[in-house]
Protein backbone atom coordinates (compact mmCIF):
# COMPACT_ATOMS: atom_id res chain seq x y z
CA UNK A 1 0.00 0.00 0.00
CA UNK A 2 1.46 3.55 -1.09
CA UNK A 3 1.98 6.37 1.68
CA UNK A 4 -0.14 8.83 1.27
CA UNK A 5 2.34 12.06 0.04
CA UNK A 6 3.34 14.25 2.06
CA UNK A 7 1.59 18.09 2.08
CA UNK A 8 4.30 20.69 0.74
CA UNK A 9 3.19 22.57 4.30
CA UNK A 10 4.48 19.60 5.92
CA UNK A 11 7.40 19.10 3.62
CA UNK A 12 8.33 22.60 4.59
CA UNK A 13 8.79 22.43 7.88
CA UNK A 14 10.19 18.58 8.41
CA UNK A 15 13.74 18.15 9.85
CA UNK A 16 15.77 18.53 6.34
CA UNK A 17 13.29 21.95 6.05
CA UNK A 18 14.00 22.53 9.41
CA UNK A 19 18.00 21.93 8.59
CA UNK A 20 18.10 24.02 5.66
CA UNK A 21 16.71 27.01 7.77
CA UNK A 22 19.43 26.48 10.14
CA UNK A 23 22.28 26.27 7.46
CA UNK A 24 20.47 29.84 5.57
CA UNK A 25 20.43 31.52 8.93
CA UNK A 26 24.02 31.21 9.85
CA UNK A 27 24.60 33.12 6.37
CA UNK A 28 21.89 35.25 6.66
CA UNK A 29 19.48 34.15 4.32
CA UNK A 30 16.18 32.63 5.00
CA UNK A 31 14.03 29.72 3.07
CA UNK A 32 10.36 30.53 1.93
CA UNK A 33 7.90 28.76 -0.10
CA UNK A 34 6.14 30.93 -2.17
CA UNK A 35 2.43 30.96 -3.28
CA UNK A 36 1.30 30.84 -7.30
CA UNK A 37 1.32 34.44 -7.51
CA UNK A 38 4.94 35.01 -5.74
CA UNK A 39 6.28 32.02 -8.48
CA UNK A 40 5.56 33.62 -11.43
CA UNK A 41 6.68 36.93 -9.53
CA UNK A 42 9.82 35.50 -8.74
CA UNK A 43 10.05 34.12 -12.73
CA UNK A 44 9.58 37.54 -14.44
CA UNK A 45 12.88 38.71 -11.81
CA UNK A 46 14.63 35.43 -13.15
CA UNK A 47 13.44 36.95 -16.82
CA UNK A 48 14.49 40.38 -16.15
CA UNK A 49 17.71 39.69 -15.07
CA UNK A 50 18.66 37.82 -18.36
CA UNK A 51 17.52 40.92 -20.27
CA UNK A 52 19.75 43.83 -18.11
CA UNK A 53 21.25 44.27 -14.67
CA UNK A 54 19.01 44.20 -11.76
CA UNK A 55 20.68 45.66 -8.56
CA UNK A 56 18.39 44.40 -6.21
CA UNK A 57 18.18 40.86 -4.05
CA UNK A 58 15.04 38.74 -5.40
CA UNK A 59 13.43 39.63 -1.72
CA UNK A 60 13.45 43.13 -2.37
CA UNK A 61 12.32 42.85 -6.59
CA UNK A 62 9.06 40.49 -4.95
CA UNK A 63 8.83 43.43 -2.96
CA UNK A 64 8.78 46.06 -4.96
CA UNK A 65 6.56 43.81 -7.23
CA UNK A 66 3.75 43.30 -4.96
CA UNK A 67 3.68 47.16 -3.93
CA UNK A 68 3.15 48.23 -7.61
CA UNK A 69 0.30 45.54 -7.96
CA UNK A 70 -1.51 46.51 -5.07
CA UNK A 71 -1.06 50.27 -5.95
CA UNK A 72 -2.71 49.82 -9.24
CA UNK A 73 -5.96 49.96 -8.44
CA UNK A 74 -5.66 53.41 -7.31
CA UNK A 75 -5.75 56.92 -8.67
CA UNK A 76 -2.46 58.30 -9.50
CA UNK A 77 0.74 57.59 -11.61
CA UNK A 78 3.84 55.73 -10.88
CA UNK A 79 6.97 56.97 -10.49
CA UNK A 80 10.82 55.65 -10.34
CA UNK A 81 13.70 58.07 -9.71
CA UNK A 82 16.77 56.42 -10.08
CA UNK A 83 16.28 53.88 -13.25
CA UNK A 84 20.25 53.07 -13.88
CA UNK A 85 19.82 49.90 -16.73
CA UNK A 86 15.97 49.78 -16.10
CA UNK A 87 15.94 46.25 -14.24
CA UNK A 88 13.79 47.55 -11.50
CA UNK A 89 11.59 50.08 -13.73
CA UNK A 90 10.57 46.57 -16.11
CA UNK A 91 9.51 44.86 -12.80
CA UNK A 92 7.27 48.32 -12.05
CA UNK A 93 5.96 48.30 -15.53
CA UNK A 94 4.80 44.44 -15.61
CA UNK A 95 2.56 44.65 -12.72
CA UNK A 96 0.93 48.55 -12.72
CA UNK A 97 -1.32 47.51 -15.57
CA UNK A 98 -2.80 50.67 -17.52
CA UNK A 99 -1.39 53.03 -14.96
CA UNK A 100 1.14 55.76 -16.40
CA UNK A 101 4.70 55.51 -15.18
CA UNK A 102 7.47 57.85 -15.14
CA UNK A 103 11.02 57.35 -14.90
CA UNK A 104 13.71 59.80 -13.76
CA UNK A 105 17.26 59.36 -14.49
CA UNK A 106 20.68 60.79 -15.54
CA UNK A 107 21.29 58.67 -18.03
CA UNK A 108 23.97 59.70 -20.07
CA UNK A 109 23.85 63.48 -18.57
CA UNK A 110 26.89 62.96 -16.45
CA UNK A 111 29.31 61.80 -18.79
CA UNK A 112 30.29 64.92 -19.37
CA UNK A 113 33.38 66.33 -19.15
CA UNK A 114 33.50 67.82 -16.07
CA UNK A 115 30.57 65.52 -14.47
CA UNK A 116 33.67 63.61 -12.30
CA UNK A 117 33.52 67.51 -10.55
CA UNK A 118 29.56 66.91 -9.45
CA UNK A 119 28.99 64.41 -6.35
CA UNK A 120 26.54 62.30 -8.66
CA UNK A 121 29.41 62.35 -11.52
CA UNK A 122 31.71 61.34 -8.34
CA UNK A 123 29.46 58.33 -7.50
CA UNK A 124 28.18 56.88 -10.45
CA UNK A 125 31.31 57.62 -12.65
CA UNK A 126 30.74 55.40 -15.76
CA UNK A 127 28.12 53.57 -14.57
CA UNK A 128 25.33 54.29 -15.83
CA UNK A 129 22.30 53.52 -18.37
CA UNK A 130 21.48 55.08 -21.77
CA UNK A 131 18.12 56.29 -22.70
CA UNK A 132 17.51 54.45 -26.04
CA UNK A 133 18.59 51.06 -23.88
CA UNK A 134 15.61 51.80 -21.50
CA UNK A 135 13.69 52.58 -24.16
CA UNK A 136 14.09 49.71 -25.72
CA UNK A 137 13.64 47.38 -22.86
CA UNK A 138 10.49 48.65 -21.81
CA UNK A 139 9.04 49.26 -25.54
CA UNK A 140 6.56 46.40 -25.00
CA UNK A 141 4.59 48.51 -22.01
CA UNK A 142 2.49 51.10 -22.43
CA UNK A 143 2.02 54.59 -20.81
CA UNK A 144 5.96 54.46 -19.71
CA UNK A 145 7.57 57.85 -19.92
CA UNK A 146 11.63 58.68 -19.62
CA UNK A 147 12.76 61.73 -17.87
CA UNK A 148 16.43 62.16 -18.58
CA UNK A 149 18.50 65.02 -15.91
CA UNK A 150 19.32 65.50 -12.77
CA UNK A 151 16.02 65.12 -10.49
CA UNK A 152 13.71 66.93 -9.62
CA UNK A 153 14.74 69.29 -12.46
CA UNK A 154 13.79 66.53 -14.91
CA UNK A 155 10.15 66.76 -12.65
CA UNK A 156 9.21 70.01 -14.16
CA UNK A 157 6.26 70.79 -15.80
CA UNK A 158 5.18 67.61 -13.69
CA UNK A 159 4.20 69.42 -10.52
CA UNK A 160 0.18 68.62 -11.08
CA UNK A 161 0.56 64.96 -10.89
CA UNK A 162 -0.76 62.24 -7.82
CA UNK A 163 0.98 59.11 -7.58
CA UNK A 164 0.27 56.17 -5.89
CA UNK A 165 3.22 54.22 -6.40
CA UNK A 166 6.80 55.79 -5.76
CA UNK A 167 9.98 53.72 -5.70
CA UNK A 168 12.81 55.60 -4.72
CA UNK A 169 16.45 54.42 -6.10
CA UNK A 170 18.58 57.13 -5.83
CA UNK A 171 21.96 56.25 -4.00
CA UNK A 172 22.54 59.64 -2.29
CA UNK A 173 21.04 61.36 0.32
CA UNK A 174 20.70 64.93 -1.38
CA UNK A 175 19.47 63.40 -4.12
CA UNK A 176 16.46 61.14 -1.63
CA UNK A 177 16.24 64.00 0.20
CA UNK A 178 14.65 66.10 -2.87
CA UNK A 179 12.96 63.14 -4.18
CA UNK A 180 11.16 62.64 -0.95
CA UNK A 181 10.23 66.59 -0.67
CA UNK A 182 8.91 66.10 -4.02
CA UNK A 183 6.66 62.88 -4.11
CA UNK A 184 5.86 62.72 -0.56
CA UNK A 185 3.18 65.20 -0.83
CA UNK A 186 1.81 64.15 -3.99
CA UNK A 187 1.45 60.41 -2.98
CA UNK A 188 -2.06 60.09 -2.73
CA UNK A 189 -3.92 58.53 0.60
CA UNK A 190 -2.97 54.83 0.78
CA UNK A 191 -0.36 55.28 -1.84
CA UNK A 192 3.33 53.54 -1.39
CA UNK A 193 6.78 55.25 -1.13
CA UNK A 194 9.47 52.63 -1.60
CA UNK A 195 13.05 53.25 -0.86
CA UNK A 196 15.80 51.02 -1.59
CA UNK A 197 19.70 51.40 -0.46
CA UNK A 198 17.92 51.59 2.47
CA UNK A 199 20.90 49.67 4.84
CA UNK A 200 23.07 52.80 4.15
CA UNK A 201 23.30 54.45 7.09
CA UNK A 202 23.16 58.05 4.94
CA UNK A 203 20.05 57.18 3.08
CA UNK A 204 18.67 55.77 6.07
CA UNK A 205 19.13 58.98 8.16
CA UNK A 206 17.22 60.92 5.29
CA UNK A 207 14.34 58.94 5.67
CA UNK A 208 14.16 59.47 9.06
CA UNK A 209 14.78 63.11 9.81
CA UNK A 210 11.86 63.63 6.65
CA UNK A 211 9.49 61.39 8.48
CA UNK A 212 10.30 62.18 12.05
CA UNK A 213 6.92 64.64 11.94
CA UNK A 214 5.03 62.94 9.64
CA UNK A 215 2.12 60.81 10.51
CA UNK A 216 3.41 57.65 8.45
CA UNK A 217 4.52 55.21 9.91
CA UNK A 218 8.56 54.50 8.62
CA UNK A 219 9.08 50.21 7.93
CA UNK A 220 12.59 49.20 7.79
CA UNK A 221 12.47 45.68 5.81
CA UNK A 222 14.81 43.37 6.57
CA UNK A 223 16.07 43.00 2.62
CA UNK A 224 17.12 47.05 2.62
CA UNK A 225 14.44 48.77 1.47
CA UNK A 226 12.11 51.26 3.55
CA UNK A 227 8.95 52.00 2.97
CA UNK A 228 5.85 54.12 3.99
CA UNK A 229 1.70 54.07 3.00
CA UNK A 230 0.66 57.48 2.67
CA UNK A 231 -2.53 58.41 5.05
């Protein structure tokens, strides 16, 4: 007579589940099963990543994944400041459906001559993404606009819009600082704010000191990303 097989809940946590956790811990990394949804999440990351360079640990592109599906159902545009090769911008654009997204980036603005004299020039040096690249990864989504320069000068004329999806990439604190000054009020109520680079302690400062008074509450994930829900 067979055994009857074993549930995958069951499977999860038996002793070699149970062993695995153990050995992932002691390098800090963790074991998960993921649901249907989270699978083919954690797929179009697997897809992505063949395609261009995605700075980001799967944890964080699930993540940032989920946040743009469950902002889509609500008023507003997306935004991403901080695009580099576009990695985490396709991710954005796969899940927010028909709503608009705009992307703010350099691009090849500081490759200047004297852009090694700037603090983003400084920082980024050569690395960096080209427009028509982005462009041509995210050609097969709609309602995607590019925003090359240095933000939130590459925001003007852009003042009227809501957003209800914000993910925030952009290394530096001056550079968070303004994006956060800039989105923060325009996220509309129950919108998200997603900031990666996160475990820097810089970054992580500028988060704080803007949302010391503010009536969000500030969630530091454990895979370096911070994020708020706008009230």
């Amino acid at each position: 007579m067979k055994s009857a097989p074993v549930p995958p809940a069951l499977r999860y946590h038996s002793r070699k589940g149970a062993l695995a956790r153990r050995l992932l811990a002691r390098r800090g990394a963790v074991l998960a099963r993921l649901p249907a949804q989270a699978r083919d999440d954690l797929a179009l990351v697997h897809e992505t990543r063949s395609r261009t360079a995605l700075l980001m640990a799967d944890t964080a592109a699930l993540h940032l994944v989920a946040c743009a599906r469950a902002a889509s159902v609500l008023d507003g545009a997306m935004a991403e400041a901080g695009v580099l090769m576009g990695g985490s911008a396709r991710l954005i654009a796969a899940a927010k459906g028909a709503t608009p997204l705009h992307l703010f980036d350099v691009f090849e603005t500081l490759q200047g001559r004297d852009a090694s004299g700037t603090a983003l020039g400084a920082h980024f040096g050569g690395v960096h993404g080209t427009l028509a690249a982005v462009e041509n990864l995210l050609s097969p989504f709609a309602g995607v606009s590019l925003h090359p320069g240095i933000f939130p000068h590459s925001a003007a004329g852009l003042e009227g819009l809501r957003f209800s999806f914000v993910h925030l990439d952009l290394d530096l604190p001056e550079g968070t600082r303004a994006a956060l000054e800039f989105f923060h009020p325009r996220l509309v109520p129950g919108g998200i704010l997603l900031g990666d680079d996160y475990a820097d302690p810089a970054v992580r400062v500028t988060f704080e000191e803007f949302f010391a008074e503010k009536t969000e509450t500030l969630i530091a994930l454990p895979w370096s990303q911070g994020m708020i829900v706008k009230r």
